[in-house]
N, C-alpha and C. Protein backbone atom coordinates (compact mmCIF):
# COMPACT_ATOMS: atom_id res chain seq x y z
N UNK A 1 0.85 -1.17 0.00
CA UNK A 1 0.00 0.00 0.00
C UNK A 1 0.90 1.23 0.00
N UNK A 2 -0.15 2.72 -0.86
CA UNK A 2 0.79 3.77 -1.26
C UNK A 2 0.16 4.41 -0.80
N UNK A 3 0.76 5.90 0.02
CA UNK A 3 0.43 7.29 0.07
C UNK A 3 0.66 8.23 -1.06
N UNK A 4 -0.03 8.40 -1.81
CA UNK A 4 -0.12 9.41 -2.72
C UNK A 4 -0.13 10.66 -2.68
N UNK A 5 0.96 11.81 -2.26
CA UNK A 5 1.27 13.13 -2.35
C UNK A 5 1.22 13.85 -3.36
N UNK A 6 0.48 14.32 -3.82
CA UNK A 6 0.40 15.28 -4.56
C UNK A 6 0.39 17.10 -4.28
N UNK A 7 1.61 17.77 -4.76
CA UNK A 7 1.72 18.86 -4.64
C UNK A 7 1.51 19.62 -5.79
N UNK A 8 0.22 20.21 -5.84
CA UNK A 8 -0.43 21.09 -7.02
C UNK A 8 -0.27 22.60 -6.82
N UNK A 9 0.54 22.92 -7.98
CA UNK A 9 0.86 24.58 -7.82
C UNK A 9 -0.75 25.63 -8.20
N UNK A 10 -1.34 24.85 -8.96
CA UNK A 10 -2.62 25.37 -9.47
C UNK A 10 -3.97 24.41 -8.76
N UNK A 11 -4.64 25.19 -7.35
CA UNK A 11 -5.21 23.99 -6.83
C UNK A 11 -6.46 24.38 -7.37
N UNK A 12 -7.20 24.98 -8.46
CA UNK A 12 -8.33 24.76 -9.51
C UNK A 12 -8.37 23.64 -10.20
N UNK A 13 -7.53 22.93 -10.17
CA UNK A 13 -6.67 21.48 -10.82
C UNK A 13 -7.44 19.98 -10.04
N UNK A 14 -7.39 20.92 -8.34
CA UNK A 14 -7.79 19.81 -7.71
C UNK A 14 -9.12 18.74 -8.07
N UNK A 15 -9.94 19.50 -8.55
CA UNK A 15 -11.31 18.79 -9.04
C UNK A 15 -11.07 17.87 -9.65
N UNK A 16 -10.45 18.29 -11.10
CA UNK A 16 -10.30 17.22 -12.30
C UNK A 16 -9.56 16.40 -11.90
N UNK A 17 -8.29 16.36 -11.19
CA UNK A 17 -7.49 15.68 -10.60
C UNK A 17 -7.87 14.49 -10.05
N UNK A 18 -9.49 14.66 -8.49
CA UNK A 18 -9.84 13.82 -7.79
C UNK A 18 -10.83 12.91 -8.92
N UNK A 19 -11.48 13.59 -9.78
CA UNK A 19 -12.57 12.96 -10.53
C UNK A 19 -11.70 11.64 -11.72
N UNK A 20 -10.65 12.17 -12.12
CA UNK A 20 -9.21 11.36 -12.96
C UNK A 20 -9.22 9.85 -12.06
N UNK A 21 -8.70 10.37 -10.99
CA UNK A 21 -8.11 9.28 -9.61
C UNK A 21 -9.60 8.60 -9.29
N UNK A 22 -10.78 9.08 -9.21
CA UNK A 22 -12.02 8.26 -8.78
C UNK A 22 -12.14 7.19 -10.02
N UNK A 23 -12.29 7.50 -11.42
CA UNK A 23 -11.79 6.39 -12.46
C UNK A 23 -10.98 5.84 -12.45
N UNK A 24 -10.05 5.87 -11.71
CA UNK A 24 -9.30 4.88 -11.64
C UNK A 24 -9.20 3.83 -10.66
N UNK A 25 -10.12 4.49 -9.60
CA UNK A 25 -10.84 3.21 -8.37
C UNK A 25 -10.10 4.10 -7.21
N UNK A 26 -9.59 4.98 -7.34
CA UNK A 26 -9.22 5.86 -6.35
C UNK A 26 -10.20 6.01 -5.44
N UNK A 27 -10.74 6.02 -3.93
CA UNK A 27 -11.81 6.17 -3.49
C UNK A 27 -12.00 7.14 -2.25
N UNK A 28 -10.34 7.81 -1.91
CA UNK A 28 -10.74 8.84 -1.12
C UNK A 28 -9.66 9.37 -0.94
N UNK A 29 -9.59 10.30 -0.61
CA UNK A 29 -8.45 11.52 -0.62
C UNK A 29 -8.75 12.75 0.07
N UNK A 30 -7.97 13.31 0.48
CA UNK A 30 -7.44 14.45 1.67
C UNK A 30 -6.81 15.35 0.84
N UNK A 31 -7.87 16.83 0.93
CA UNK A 31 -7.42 17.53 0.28
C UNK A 31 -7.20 19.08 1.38
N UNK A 32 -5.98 19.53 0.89
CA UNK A 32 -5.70 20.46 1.52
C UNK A 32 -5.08 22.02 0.71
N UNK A 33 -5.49 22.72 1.41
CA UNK A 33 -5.34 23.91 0.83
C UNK A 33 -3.76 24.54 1.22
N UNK A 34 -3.00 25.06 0.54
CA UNK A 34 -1.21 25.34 1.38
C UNK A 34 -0.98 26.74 0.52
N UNK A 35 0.48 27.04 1.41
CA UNK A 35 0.86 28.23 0.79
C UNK A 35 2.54 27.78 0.33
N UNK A 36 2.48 27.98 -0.85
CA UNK A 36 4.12 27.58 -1.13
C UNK A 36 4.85 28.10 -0.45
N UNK A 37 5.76 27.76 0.07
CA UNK A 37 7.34 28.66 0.83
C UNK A 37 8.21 28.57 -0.11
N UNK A 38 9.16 29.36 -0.42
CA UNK A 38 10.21 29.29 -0.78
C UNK A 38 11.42 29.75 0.12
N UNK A 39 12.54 28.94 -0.31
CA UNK A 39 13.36 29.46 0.55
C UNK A 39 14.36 30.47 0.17
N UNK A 40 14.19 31.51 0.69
CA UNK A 40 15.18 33.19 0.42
C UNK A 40 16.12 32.62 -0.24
N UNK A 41 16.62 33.60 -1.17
CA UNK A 41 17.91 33.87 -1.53
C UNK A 41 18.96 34.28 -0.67
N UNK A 42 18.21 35.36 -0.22
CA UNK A 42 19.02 35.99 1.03
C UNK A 42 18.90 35.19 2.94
N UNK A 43 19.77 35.35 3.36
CA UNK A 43 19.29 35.00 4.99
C UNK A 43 18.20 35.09 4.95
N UNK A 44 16.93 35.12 5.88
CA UNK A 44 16.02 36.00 6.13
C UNK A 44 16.61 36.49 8.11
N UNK A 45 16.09 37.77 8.37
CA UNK A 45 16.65 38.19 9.63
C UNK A 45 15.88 37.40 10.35
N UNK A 46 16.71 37.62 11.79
CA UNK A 46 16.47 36.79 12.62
C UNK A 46 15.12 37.47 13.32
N UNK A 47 14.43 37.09 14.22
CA UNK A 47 13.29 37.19 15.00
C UNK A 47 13.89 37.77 16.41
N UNK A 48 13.21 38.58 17.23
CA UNK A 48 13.64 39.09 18.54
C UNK A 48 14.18 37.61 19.54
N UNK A 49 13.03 36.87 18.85
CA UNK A 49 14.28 35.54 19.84
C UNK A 49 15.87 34.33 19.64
N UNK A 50 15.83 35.12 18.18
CA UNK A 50 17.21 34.95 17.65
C UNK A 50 16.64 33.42 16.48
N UNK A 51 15.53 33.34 17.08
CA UNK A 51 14.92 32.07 15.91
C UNK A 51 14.16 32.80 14.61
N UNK A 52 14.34 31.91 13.38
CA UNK A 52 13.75 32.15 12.22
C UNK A 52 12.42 32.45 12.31
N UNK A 53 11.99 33.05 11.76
CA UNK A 53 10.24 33.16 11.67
C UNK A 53 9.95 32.34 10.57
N UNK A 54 8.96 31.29 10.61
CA UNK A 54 8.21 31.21 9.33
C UNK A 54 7.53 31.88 8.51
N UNK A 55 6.92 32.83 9.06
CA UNK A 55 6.82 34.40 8.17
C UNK A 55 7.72 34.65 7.04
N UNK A 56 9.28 34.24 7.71
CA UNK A 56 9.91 35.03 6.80
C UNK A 56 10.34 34.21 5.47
N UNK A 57 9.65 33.11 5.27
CA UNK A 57 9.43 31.81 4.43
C UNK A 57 8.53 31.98 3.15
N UNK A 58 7.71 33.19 3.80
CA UNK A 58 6.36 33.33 2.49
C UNK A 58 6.48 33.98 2.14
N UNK A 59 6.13 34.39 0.82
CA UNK A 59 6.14 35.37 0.17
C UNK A 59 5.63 36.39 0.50
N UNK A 60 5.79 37.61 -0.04
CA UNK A 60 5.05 39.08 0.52
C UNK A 60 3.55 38.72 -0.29
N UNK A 61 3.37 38.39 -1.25
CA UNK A 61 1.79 37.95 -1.71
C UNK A 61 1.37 36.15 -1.59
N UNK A 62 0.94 36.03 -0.80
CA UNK A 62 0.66 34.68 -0.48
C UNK A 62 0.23 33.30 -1.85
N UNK A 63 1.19 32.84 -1.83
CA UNK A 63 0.47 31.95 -3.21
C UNK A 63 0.00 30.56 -2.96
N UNK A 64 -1.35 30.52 -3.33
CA UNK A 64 -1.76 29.34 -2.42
C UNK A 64 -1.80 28.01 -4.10
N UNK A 65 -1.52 27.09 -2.92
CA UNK A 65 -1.28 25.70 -3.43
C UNK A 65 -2.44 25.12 -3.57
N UNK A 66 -2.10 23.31 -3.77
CA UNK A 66 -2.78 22.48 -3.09
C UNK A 66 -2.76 21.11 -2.60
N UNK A 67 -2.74 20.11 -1.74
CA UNK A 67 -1.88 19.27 -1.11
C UNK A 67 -3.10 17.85 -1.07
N UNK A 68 -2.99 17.53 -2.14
CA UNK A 68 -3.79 16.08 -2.01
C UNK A 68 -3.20 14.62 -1.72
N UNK A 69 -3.96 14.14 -0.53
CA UNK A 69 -3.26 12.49 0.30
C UNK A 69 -4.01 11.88 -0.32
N UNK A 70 -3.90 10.34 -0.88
CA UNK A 70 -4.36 9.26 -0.89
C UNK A 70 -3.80 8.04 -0.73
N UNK A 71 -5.06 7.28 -0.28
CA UNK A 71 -3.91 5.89 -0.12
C UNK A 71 -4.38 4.94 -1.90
N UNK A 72 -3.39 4.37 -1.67
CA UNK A 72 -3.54 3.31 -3.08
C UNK A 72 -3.19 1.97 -2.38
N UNK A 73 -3.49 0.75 -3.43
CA UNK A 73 -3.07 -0.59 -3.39
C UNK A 73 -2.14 -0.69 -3.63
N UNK A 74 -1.31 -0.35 -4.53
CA UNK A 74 -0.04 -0.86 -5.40
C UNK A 74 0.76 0.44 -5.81
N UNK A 75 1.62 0.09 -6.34
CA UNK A 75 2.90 0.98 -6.94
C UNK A 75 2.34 0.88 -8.61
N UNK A 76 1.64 -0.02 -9.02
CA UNK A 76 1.11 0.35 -10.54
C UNK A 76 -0.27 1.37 -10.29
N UNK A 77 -1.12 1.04 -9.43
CA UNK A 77 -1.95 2.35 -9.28
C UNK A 77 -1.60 3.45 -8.86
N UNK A 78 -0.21 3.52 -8.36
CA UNK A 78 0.43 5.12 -7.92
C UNK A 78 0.67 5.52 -9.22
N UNK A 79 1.64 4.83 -10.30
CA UNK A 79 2.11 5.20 -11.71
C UNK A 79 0.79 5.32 -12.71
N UNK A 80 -0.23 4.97 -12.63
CA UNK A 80 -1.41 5.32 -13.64
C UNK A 80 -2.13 6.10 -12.55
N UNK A 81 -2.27 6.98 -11.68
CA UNK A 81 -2.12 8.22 -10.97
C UNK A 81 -1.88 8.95 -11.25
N UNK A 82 -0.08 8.41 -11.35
CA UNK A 82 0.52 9.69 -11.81
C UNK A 82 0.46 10.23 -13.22
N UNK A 83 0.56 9.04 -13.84
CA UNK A 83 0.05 9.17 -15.24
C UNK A 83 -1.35 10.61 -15.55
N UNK A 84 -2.38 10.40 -14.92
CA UNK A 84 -3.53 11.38 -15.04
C UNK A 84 -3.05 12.62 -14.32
N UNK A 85 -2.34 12.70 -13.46
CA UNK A 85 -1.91 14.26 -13.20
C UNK A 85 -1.30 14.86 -14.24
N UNK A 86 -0.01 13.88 -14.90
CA UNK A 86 0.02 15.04 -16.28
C UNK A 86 -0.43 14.72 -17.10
N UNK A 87 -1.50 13.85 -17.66
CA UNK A 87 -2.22 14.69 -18.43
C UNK A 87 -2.97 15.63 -18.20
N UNK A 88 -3.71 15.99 -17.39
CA UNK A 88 -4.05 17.24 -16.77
C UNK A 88 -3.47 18.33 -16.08
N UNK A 89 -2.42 18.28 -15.69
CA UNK A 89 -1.23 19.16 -15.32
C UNK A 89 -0.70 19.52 -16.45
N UNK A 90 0.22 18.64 -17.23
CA UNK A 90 1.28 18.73 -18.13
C UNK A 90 2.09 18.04 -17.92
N UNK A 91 3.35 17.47 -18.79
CA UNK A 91 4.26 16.41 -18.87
C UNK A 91 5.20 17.01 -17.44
N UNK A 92 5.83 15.96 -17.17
CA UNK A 92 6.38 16.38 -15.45
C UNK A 92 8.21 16.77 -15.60
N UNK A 93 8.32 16.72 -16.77
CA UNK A 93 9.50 17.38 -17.26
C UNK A 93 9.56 18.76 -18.19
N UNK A 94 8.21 19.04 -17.82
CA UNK A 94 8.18 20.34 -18.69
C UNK A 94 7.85 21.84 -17.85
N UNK A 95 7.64 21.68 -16.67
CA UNK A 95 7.51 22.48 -15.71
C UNK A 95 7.46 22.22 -14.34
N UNK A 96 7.05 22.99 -13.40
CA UNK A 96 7.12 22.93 -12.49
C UNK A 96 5.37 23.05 -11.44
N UNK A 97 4.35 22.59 -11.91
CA UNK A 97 3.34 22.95 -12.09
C UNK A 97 2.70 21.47 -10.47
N UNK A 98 3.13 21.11 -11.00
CA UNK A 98 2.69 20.08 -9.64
C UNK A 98 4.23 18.81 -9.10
N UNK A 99 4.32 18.36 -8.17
CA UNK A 99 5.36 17.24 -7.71
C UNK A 99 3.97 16.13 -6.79
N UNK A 100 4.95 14.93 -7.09
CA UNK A 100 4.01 13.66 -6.64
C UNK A 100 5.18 12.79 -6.21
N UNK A 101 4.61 12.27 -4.83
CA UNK A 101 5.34 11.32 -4.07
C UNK A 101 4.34 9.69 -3.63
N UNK A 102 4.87 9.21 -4.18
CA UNK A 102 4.60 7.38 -3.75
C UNK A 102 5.10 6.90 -3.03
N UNK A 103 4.42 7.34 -1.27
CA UNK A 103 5.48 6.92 -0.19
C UNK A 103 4.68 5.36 0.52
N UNK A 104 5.79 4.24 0.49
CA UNK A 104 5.19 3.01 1.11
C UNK A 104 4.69 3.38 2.49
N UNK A 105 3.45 2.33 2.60
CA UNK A 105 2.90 2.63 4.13
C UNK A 105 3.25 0.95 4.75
N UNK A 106 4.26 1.60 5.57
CA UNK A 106 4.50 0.41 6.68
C UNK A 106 3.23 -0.44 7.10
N UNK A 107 2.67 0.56 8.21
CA UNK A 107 0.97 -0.06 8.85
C UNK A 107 0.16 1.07 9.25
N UNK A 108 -0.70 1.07 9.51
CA UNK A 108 -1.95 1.68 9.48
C UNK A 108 -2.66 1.53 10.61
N UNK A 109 -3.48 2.63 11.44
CA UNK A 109 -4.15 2.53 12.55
C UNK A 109 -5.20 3.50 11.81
N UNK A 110 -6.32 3.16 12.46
CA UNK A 110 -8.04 3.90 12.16
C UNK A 110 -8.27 3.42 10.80
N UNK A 111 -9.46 4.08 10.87
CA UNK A 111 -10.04 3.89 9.36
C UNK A 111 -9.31 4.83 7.96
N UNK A 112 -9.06 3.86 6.87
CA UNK A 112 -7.47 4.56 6.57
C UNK A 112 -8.49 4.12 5.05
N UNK A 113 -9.87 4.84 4.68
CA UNK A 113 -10.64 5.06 3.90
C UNK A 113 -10.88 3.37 3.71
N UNK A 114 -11.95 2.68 4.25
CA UNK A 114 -11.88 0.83 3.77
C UNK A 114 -12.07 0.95 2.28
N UNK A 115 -12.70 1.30 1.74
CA UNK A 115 -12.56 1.05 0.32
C UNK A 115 -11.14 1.13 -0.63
N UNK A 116 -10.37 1.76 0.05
CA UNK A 116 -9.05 2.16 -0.59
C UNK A 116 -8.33 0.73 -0.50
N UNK A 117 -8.54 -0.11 0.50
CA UNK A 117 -8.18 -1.27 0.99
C UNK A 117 -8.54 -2.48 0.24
N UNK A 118 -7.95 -3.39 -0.35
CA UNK A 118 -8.19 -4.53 -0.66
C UNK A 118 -8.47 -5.95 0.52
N UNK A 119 -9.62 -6.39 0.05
CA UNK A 119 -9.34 -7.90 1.29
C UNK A 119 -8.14 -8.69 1.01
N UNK A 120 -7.05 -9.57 1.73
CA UNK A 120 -6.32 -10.09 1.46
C UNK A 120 -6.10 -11.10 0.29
N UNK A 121 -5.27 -10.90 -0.32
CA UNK A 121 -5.42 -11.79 -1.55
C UNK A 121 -4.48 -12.93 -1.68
N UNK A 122 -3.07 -12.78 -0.72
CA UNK A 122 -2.80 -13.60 -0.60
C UNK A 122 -2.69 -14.76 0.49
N UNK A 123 -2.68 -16.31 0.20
CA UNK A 123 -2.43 -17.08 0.88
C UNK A 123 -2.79 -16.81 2.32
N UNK A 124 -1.23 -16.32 2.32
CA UNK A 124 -0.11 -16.26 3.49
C UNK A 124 -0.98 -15.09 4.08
N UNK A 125 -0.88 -13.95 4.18
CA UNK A 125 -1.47 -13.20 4.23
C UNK A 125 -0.70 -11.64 4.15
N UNK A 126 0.52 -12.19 3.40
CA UNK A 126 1.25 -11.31 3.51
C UNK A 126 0.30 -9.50 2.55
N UNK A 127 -0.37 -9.63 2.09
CA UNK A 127 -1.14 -8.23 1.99
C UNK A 127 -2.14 -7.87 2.13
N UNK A 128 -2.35 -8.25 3.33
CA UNK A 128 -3.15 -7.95 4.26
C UNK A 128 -3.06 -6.98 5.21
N UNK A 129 -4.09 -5.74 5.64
CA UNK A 129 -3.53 -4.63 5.65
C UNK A 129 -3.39 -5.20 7.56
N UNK A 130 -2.02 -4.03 8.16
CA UNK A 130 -2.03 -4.41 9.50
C UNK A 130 -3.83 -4.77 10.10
N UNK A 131 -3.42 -5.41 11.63
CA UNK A 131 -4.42 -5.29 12.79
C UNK A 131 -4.22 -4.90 14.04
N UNK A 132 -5.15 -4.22 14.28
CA UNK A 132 -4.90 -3.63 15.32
C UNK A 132 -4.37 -4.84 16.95
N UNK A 133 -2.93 -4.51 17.94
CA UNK A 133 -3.32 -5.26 18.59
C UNK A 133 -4.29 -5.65 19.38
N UNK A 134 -4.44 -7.00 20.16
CA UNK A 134 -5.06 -7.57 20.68
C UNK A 134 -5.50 -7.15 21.87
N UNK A 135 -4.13 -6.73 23.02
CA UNK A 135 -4.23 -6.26 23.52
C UNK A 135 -3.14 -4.65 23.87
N UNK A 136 -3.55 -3.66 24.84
CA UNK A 136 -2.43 -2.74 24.75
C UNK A 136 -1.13 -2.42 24.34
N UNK A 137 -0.55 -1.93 24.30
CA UNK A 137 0.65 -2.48 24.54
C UNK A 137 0.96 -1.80 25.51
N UNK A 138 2.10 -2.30 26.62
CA UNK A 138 2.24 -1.80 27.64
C UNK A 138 3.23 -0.40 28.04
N UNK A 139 2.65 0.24 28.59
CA UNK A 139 3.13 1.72 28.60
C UNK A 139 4.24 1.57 29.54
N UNK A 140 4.24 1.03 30.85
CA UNK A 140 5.34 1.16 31.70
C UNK A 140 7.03 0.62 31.02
């Protein structure tokens, strides 16, 4: 199983984007609204407590993003994913318009969208998504 990051510089994008990914059995996603940072050219000055401000990270006109999570089954449904972002973005060597990350998910606690989830398919049970333990685990 995949976390699907998507960082959209144009988040009017986001729609067509989720509706792309729902054809493709995509079935839920976390969408978030962001502000790009960039990082200065210059230092940026320090703050009265000698620490950085994140302030001084954003731009003087705020440019807002947009930050979509999903989980996937596989590493071929992350790549025909990614596939539909540029075609709707644009080719991913031709600008700078969105970035996408396919990060493996170790294990999983809560409801982590069930439909996104496959029932186990194999055997063994090796993909089968974690379970929760049985009992606590012990704090002391």
């Amino acid at each position: 199983m995949f976390l699907l990051l998507l960082m959209l510089d144009n988040p009017n994008l986001m729609d067509r984007v989720l509706e792309a990914w729902a054809k493709l059995g995509i079935r839920g996603a976390h969408g978030l609204e962001s502000a790009a940072c960039r990082v200065p050219e210059r230092p940026p000055e320090r703050g009265p407590t000698g620490f950085l401000s994140f302030a001084s990270l954003l731009p003087a006109s705020r440019t807002c993003s947009a930050v979509l999570l999903a989980p996937v089954k596989s590493q071929a449904m992350a790549e025909r994913a990614a596939e539909e972002v540029a075609r709707i973005v644009g080719p991913w060597a031709e600008g700078h318009a969105a970035a996408m990350l396919a990060l493996p998910i170790a294990a999983t606690w809560g409801n982590i969208f069930p439909a996104a989830i496959a029932p186990a398919s194999a055997e063994n049970g090796d993909d089968a998504p974690p379970r929760e333990p049985e009992q606590p685990l012990d704090e002391s």
